[in-house]
C-alpha atoms as a PDB file:
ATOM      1  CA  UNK A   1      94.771   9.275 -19.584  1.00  0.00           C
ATOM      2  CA  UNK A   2      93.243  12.459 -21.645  1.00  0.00           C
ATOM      3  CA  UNK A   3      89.871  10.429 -20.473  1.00  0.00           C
ATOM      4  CA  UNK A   4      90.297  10.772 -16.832  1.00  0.00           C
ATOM      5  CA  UNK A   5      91.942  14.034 -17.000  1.00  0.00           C
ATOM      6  CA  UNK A   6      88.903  15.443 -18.954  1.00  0.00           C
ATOM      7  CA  UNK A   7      86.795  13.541 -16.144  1.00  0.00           C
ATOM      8  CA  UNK A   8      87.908  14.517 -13.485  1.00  0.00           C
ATOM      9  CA  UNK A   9      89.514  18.321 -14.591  1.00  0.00           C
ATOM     10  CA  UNK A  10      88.223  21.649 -13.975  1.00  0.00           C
ATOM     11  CA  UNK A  11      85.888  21.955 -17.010  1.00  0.00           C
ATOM     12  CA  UNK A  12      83.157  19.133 -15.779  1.00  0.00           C
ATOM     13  CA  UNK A  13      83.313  20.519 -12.339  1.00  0.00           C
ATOM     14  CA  UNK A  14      82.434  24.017 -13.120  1.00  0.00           C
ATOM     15  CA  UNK A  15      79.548  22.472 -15.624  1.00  0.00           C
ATOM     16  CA  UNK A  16      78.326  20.375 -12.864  1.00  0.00           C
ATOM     17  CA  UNK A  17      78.563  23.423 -10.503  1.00  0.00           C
ATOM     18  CA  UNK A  18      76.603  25.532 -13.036  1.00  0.00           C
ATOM     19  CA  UNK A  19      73.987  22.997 -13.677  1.00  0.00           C
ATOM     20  CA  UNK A  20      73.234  21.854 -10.051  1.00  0.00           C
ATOM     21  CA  UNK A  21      73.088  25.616  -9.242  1.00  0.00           C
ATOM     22  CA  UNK A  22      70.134  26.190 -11.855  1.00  0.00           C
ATOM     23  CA  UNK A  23      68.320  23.176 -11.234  1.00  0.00           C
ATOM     24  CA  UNK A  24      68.143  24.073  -7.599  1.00  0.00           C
ATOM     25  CA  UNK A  25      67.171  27.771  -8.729  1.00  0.00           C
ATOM     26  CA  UNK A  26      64.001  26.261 -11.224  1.00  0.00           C
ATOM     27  CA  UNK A  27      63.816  23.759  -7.822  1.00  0.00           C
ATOM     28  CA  UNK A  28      63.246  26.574  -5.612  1.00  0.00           C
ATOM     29  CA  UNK A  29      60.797  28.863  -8.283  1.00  0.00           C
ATOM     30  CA  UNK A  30      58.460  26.026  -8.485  1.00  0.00           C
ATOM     31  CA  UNK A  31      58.314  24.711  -5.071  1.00  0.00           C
ATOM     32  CA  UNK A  32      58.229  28.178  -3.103  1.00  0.00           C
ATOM     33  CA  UNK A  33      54.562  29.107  -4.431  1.00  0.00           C
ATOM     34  CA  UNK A  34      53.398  26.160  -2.777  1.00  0.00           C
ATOM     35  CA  UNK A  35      55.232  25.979   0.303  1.00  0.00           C
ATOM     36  CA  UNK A  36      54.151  29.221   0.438  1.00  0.00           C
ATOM     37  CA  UNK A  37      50.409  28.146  -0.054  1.00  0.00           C
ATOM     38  CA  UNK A  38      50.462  25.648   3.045  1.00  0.00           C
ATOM     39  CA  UNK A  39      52.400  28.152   4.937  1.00  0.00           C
ATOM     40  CA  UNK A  40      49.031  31.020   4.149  1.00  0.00           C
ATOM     41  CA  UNK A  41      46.761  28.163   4.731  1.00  0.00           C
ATOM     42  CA  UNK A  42      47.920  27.063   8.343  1.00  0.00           C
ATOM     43  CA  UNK A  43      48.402  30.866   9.425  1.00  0.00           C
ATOM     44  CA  UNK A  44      45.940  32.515  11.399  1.00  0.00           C
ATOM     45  CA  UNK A  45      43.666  34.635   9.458  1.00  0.00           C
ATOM     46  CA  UNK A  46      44.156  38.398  11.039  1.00  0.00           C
ATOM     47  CA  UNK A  47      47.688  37.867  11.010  1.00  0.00           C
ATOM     48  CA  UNK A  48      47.948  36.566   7.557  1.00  0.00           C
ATOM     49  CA  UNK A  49      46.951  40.154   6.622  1.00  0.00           C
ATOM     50  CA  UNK A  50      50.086  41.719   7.695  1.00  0.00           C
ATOM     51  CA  UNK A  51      51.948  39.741   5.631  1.00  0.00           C
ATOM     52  CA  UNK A  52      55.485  38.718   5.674  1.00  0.00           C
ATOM     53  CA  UNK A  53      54.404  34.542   5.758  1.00  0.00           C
ATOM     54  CA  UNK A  54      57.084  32.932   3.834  1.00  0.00           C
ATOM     55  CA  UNK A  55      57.701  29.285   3.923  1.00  0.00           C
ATOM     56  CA  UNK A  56      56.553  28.667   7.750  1.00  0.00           C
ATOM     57  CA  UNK A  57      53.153  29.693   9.643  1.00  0.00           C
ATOM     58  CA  UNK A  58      53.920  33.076  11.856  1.00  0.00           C
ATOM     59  CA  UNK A  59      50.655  32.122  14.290  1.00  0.00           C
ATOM     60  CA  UNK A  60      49.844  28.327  13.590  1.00  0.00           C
ATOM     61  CA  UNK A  61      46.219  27.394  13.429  1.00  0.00           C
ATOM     62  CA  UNK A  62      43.765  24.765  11.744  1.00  0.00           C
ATOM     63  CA  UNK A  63      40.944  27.402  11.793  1.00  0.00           C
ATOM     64  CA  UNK A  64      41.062  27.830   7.998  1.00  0.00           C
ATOM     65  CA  UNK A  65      40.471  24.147   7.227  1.00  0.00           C
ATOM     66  CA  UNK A  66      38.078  23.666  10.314  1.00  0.00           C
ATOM     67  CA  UNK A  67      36.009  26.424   8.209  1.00  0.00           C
ATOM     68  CA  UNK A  68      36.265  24.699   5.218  1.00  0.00           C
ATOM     69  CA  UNK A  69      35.593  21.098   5.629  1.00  0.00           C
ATOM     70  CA  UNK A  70      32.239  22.705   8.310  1.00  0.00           C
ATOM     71  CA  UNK A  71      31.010  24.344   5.233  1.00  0.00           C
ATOM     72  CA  UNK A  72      27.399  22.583   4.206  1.00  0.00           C
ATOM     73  CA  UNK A  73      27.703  19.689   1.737  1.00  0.00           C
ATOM     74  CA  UNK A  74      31.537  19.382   1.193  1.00  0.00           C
ATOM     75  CA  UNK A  75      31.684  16.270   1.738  1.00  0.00           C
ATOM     76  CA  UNK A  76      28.928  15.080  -0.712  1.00  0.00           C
ATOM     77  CA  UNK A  77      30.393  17.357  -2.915  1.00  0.00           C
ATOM     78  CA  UNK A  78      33.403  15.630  -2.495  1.00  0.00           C
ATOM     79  CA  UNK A  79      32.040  12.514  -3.585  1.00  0.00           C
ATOM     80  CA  UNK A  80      30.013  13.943  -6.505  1.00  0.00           C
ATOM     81  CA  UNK A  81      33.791  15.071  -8.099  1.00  0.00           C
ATOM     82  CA  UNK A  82      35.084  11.690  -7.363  1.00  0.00           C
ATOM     83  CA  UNK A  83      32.536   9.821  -9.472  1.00  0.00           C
ATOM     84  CA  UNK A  84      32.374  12.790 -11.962  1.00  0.00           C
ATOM     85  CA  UNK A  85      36.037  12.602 -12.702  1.00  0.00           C
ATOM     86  CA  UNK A  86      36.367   8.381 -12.498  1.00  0.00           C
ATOM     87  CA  UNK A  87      33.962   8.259 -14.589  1.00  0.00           C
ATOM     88  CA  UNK A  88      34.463  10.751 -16.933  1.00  0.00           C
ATOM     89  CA  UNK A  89      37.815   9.991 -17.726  1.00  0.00           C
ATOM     90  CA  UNK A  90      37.284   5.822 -18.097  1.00  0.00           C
ATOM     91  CA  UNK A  91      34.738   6.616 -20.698  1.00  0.00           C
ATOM     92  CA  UNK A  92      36.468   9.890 -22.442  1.00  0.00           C
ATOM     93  CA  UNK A  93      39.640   8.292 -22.730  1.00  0.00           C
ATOM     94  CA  UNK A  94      37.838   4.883 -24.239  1.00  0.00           C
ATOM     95  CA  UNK A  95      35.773   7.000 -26.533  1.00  0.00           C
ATOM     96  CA  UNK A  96      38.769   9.460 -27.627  1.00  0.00           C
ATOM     97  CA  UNK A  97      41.633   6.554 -27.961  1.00  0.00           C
ATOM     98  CA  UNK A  98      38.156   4.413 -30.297  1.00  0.00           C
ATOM     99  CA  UNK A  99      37.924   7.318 -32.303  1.00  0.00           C
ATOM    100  CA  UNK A 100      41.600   7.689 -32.618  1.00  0.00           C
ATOM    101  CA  UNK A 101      42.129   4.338 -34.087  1.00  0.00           C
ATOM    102  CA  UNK A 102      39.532   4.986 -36.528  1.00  0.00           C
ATOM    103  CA  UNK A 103      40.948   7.914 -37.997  1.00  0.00           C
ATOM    104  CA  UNK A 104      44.492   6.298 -37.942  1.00  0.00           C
ATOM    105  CA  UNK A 105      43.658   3.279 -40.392  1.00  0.00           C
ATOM    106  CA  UNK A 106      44.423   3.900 -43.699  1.00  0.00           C
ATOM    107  CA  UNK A 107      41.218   1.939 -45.098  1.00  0.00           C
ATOM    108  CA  UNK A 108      39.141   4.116 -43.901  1.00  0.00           C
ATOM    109  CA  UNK A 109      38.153   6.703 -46.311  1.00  0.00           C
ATOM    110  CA  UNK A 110      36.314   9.400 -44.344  1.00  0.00           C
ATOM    111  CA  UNK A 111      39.584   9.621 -42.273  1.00  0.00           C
ATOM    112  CA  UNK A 112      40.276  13.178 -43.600  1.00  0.00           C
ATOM    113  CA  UNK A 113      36.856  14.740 -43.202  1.00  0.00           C
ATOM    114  CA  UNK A 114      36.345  13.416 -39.953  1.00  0.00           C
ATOM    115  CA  UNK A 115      39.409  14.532 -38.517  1.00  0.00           C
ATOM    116  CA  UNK A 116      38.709  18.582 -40.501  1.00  0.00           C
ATOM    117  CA  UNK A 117      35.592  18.217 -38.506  1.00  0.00           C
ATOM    118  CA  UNK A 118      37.022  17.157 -35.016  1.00  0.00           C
ATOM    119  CA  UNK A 119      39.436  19.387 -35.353  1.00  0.00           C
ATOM    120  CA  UNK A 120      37.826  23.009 -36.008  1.00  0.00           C
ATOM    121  CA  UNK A 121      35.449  22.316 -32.763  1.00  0.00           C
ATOM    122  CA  UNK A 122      39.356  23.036 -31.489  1.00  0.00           C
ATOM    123  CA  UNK A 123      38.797  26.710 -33.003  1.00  0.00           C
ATOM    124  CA  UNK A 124      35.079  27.404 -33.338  1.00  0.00           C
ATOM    125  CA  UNK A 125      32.262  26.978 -30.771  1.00  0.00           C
ATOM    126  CA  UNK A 126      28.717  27.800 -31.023  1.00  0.00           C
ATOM    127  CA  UNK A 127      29.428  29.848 -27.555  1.00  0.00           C
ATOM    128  CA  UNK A 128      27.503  29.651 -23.984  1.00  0.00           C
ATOM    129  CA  UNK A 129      23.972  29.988 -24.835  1.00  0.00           C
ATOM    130  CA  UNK A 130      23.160  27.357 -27.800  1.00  0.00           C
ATOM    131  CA  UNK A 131      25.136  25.026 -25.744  1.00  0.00           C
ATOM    132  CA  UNK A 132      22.706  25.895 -22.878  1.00  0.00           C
ATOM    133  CA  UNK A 133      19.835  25.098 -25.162  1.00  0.00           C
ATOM    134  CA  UNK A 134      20.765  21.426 -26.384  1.00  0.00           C
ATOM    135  CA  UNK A 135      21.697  20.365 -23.247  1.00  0.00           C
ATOM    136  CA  UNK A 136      18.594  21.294 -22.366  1.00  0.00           C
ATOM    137  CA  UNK A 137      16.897  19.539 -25.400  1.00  0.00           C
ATOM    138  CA  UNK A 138      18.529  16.440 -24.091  1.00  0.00           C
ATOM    139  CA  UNK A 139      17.461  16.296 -20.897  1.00  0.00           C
ATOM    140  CA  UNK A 140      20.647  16.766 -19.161  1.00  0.00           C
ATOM    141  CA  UNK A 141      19.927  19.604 -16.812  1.00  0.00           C
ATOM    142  CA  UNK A 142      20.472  18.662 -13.540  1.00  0.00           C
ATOM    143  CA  UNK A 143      21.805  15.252 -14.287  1.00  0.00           C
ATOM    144  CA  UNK A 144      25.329  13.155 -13.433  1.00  0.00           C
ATOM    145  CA  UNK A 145      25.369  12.462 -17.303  1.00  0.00           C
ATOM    146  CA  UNK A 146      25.681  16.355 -18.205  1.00  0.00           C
ATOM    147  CA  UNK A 147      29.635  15.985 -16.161  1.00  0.00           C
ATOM    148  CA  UNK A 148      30.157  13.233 -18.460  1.00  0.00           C
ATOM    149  CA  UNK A 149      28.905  13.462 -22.023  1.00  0.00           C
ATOM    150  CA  UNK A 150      29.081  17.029 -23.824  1.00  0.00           C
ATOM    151  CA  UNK A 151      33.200  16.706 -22.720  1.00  0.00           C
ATOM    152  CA  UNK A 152      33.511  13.006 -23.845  1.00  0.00           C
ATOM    153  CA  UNK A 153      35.346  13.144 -27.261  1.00  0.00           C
ATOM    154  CA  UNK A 154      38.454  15.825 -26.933  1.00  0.00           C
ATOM    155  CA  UNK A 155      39.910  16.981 -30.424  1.00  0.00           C
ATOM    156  CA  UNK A 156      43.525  17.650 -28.808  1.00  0.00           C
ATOM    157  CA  UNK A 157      43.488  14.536 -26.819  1.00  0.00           C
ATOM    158  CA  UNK A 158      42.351  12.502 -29.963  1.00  0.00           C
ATOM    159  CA  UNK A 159      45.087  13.706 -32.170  1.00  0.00           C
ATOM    160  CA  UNK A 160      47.752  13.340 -29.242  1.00  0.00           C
ATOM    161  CA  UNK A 161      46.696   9.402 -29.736  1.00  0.00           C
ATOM    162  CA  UNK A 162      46.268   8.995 -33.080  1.00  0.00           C
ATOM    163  CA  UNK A 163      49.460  10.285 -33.524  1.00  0.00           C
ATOM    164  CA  UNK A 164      50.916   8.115 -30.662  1.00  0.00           C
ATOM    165  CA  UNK A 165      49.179   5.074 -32.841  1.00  0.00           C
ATOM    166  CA  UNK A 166      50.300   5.579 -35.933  1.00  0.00           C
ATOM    167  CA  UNK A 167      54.053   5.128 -34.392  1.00  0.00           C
ATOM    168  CA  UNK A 168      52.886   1.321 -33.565  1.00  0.00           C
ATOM    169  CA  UNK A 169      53.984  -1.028 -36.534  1.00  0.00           C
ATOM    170  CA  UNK A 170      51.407  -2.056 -38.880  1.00  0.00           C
ATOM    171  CA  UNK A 171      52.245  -5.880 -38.746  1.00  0.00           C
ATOM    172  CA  UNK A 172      50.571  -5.930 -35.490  1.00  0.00           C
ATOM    173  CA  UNK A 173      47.468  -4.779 -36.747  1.00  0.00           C
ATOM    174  CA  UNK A 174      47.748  -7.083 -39.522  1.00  0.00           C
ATOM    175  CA  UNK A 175      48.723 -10.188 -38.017  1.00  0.00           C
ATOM    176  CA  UNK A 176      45.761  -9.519 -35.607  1.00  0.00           C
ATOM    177  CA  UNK A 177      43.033  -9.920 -38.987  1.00  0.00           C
ATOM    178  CA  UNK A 178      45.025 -12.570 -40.109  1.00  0.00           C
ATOM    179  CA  UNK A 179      44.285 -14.472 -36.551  1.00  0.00           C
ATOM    180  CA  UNK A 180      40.812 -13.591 -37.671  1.00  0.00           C
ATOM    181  CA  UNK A 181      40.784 -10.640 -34.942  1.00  0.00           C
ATOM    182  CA  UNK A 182      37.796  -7.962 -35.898  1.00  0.00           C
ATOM    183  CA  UNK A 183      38.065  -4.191 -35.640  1.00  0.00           C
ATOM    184  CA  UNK A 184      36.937  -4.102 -31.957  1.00  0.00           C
ATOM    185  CA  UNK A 185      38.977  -6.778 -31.110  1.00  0.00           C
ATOM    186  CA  UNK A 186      42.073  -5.613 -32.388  1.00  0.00           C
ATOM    187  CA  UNK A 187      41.392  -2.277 -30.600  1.00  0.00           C
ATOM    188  CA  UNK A 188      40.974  -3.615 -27.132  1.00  0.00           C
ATOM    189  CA  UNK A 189      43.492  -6.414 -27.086  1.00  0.00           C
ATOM    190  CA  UNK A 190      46.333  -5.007 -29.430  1.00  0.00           C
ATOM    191  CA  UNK A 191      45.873  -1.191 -29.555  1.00  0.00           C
ATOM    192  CA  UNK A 192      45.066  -0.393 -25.802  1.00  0.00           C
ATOM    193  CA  UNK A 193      47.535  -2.526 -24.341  1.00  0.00           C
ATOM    194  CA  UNK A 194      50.597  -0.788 -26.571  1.00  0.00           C
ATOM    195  CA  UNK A 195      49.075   3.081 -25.776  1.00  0.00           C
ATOM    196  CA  UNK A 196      49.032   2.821 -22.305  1.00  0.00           C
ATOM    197  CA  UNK A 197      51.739   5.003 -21.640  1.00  0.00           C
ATOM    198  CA  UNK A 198      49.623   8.099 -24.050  1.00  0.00           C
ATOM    199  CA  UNK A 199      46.442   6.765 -22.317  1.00  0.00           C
ATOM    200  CA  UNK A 200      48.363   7.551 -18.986  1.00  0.00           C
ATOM    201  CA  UNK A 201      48.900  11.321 -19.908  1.00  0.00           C
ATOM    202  CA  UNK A 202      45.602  11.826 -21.626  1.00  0.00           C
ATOM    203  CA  UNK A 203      43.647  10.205 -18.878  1.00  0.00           C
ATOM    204  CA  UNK A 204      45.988  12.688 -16.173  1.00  0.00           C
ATOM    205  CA  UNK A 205      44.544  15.602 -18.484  1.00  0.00           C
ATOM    206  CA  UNK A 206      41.053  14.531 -18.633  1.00  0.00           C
ATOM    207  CA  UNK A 207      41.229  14.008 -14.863  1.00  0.00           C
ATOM    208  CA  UNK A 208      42.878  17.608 -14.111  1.00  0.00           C
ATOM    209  CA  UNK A 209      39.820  19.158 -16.493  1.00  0.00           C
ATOM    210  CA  UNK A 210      37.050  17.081 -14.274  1.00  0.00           C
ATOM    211  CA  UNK A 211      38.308  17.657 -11.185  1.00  0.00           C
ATOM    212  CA  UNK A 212      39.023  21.309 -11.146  1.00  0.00           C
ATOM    213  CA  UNK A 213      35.654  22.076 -13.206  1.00  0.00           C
ATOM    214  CA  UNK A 214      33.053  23.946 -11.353  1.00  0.00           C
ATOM    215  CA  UNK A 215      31.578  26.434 -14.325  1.00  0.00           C
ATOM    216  CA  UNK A 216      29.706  23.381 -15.702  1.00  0.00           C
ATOM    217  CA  UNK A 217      27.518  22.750 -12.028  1.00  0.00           C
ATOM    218  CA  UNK A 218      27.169  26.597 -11.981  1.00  0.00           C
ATOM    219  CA  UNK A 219      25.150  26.709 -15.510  1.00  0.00           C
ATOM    220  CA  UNK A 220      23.729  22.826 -15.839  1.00  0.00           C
ATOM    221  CA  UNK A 221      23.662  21.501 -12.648  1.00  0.00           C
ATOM    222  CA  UNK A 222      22.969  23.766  -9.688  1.00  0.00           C
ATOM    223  CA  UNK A 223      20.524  20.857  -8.050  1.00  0.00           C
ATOM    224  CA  UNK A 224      22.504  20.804  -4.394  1.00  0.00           C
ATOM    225  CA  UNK A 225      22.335  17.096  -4.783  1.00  0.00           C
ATOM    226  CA  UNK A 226      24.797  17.231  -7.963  1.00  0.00           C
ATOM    227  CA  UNK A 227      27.334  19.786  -6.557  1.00  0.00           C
ATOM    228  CA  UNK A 228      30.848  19.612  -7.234  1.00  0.00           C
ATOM    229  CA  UNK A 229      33.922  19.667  -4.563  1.00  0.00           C
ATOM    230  CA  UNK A 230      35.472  22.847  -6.378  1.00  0.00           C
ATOM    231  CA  UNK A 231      32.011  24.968  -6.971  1.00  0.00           C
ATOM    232  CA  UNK A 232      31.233  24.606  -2.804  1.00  0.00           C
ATOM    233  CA  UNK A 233      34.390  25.824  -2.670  1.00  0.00           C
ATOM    234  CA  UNK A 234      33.928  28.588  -5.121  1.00  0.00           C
ATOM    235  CA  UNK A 235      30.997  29.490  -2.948  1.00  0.00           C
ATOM    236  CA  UNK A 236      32.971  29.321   0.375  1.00  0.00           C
ATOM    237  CA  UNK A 237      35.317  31.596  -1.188  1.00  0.00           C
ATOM    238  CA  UNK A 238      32.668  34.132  -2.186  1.00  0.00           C
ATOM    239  CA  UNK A 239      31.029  33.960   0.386  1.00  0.00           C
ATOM    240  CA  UNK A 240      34.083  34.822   3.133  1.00  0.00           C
ATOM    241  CA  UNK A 241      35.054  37.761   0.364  1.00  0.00           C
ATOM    242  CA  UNK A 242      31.698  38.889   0.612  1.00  0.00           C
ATOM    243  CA  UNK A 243      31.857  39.106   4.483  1.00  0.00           C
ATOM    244  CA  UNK A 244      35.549  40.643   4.215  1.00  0.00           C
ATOM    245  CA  UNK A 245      34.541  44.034   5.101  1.00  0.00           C
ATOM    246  CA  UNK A 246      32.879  43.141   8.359  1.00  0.00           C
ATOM    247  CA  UNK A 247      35.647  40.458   9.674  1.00  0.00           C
ATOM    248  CA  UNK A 248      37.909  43.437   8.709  1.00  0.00           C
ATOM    249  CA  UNK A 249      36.255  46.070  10.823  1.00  0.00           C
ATOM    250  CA  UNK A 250      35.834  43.155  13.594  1.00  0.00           C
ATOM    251  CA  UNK A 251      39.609  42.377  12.634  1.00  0.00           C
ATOM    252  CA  UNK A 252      40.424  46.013  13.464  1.00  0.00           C
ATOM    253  CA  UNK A 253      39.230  46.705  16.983  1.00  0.00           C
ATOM    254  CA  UNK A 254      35.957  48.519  15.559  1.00  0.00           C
ATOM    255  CA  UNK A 255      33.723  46.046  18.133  1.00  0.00           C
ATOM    256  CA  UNK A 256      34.406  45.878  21.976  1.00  0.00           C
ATOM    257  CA  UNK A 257      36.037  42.629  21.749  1.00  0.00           C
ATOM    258  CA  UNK A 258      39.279  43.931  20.193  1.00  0.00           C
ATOM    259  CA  UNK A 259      42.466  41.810  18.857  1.00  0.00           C
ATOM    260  CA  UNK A 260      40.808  38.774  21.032  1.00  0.00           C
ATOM    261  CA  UNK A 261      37.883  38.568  19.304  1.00  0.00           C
ATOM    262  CA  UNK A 262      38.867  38.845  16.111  1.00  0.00           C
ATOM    263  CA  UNK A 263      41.467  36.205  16.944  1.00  0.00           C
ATOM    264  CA  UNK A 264      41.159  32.970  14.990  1.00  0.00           C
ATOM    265  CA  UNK A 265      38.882  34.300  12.354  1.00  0.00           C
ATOM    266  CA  UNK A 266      39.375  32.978   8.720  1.00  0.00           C
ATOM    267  CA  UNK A 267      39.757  36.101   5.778  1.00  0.00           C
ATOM    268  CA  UNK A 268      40.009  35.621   2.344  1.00  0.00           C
ATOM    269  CA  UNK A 269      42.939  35.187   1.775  1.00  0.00           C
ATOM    270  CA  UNK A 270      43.769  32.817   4.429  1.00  0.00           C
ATOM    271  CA  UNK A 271      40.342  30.889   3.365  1.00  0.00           C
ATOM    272  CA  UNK A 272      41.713  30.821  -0.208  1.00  0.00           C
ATOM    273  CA  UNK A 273      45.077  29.083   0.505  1.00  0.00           C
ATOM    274  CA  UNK A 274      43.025  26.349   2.636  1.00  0.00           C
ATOM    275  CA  UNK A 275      40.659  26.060  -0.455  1.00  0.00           C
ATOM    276  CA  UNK A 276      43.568  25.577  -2.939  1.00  0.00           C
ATOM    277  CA  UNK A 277      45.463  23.145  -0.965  1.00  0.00           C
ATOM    278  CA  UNK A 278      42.502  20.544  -0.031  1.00  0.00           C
ATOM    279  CA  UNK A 279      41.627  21.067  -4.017  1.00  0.00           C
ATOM    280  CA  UNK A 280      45.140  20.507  -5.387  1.00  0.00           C
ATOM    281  CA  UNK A 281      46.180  17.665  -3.112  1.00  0.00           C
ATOM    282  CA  UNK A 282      43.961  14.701  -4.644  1.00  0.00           C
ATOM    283  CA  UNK A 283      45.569  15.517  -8.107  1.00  0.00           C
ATOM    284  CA  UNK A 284      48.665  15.807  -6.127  1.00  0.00           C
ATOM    285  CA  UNK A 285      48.256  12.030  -4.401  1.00  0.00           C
ATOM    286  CA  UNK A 286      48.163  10.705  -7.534  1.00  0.00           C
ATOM    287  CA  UNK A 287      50.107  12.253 -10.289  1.00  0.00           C
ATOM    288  CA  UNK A 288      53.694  10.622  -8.368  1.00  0.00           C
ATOM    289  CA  UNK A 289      51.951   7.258  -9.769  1.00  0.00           C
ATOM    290  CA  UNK A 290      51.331   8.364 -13.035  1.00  0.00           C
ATOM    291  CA  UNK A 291      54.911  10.099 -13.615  1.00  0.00           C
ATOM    292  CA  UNK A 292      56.835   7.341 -15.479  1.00  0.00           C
ATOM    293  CA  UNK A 293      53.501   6.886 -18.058  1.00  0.00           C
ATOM    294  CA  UNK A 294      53.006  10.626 -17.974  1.00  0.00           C
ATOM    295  CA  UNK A 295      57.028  11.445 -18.970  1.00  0.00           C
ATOM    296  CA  UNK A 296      57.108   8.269 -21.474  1.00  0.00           C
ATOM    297  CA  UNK A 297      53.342   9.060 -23.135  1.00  0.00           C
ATOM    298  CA  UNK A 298      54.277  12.745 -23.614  1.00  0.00           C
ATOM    299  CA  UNK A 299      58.054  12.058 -25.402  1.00  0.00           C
ATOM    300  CA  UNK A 300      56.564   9.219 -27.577  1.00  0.00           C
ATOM    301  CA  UNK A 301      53.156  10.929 -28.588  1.00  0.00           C
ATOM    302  CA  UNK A 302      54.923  13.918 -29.855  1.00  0.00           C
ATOM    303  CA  UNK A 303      58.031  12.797 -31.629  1.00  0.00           C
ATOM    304  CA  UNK A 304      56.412   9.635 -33.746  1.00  0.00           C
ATOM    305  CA  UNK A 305      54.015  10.919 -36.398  1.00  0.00           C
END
């Protein structure tokens, strides 16, 4: 009887109202910037400058993405980030989870160096220019491979997994030897298998870094063939802030055309809402499929150690 009462009393229905209340307030916080994005994105550009767009387009148009996806090599581009980040995240999550197992055996007696080592590239870098330099030494300007190899091995992602791996019980590893199972082979049919869910949120990481990275054309790779999705964007970008002051002065009545000519033009910071959007919604697409490994790799990897 106290059961139900306490059920179905006044004390769980004010807790429920309370908590339903502030989960729809952290609902609304995180949701509203990007509502508000697509709303910028699908506004016309001279009347985005007035402001006051909220969560619907005031004049609807698709003249900001028109301008985006007619800008030069997007497309290629496009491709060019798709391989980069496939790519490099199959072969730095491989590498990083190998080297994770490594350092997590207890056999192995360099364990305790190698990690010192992995870990102060964490804190200390040898900056912008010597980097420059040895990727030039190894041939990788203007090369697919300089995406992919100087970011192969991450220190934070490594310890994330080793950690996650030295949760996993030891008989496992040990019956494996026993079957006559190798190092290697242990690894890839015993180890793999049971990190998949800390694979899942390194390899959603890794991704996230590869797709959004644009710095790394600018300095190693500015061949047009090798351009990235986000740097043609970076340029679009520039390149409509650069020409803000005229489409303003157009935007204004300064030219004979008036309001009508300046009508449908794209501005800054209608171009940059368009830009974000059609960069954010690949990682988007896919991070509802990665959610459950994501949620699951995060708890596990940072409460067993």
């Amino acid at each position: 009887m106290n059961t139900v009462k306490k059920r179905f009393g006044l004390e769980p229905v004010i807790f429920n109202t309370v908590n339903y209340f502030l989960l729809l307030c952290v609902l609304v916080v995180t949701l509203y910037p990007f509502l508000n994005t697509i709303a910028v994105s699908l506004n016309e550009g001279l009347d985005t400058t007035r402001g006051g767009i909220y969560l619907w387009p005031r004049e609807f148009t698709w003249k900001n993405y028109e301008s985006v996806f007619n800008s030069g090599h997007l497309f290629q581009a496009a491709w060019i980030s798709v391989a980069r980040t496939i790519a490099g995240t199959v072969l730095s999550v491989f590498f990083t989870s190998m080297l994770a197992y490594v350092l997590s055996r207890p056999e192995y007696m360099f364990k305790k160096s190698v990690t010192i080592i992995v870990v102060l590239t964490m804190y200390f870098s040898a900056g912008l220019i010597p980097s420059y330099f040895l990727i030039k030494d190894l041939h990788m300007l203007n090369t697919f491979w300089v995406y992919i190899i100087p970011g192969m091995i991450s220190a934070f992602n490594m310890i994330v997994v080793r950690t996650y791996i030295h949760g996993l019980p030891e008989a496992l590893v040990e019956s494996a030897k026993i079957d006559g199972a190798g190092e290697f082979r242990t690894f890839i049919s015993i180890i793999l298998p049971l990190c998949m869910p800390v694979l899942a949120t390194v390899s959603l990481f890794v991704a996230v870094g590869q797709w959004n990275s644009w710095f790394d054309t600018f300095i190693y790779a500015p061949k047009q063939s090798l351009s990235t999705l986000q740097y043609e964007l970076m340029k679009l970008l520039n390149n409509t802030m650069n020409a803000g002051t005229g489409n303003a002065a157009q935007a204004a009545g300064v030219n004979q055309g008036g309001r009508d000519s300046a009508a449908g033009m794209v501005t800054p910071l209608s171009i940059r809402a368009a830009i974000t959007i059609v960069a954010a919604l690949p990682i988007i697409m896919v991070y509802p499929f990665m959610q459950r490994y994501f949620v699951t790799g995060m708890q596990l990897g940072g409460v067993k150690g």
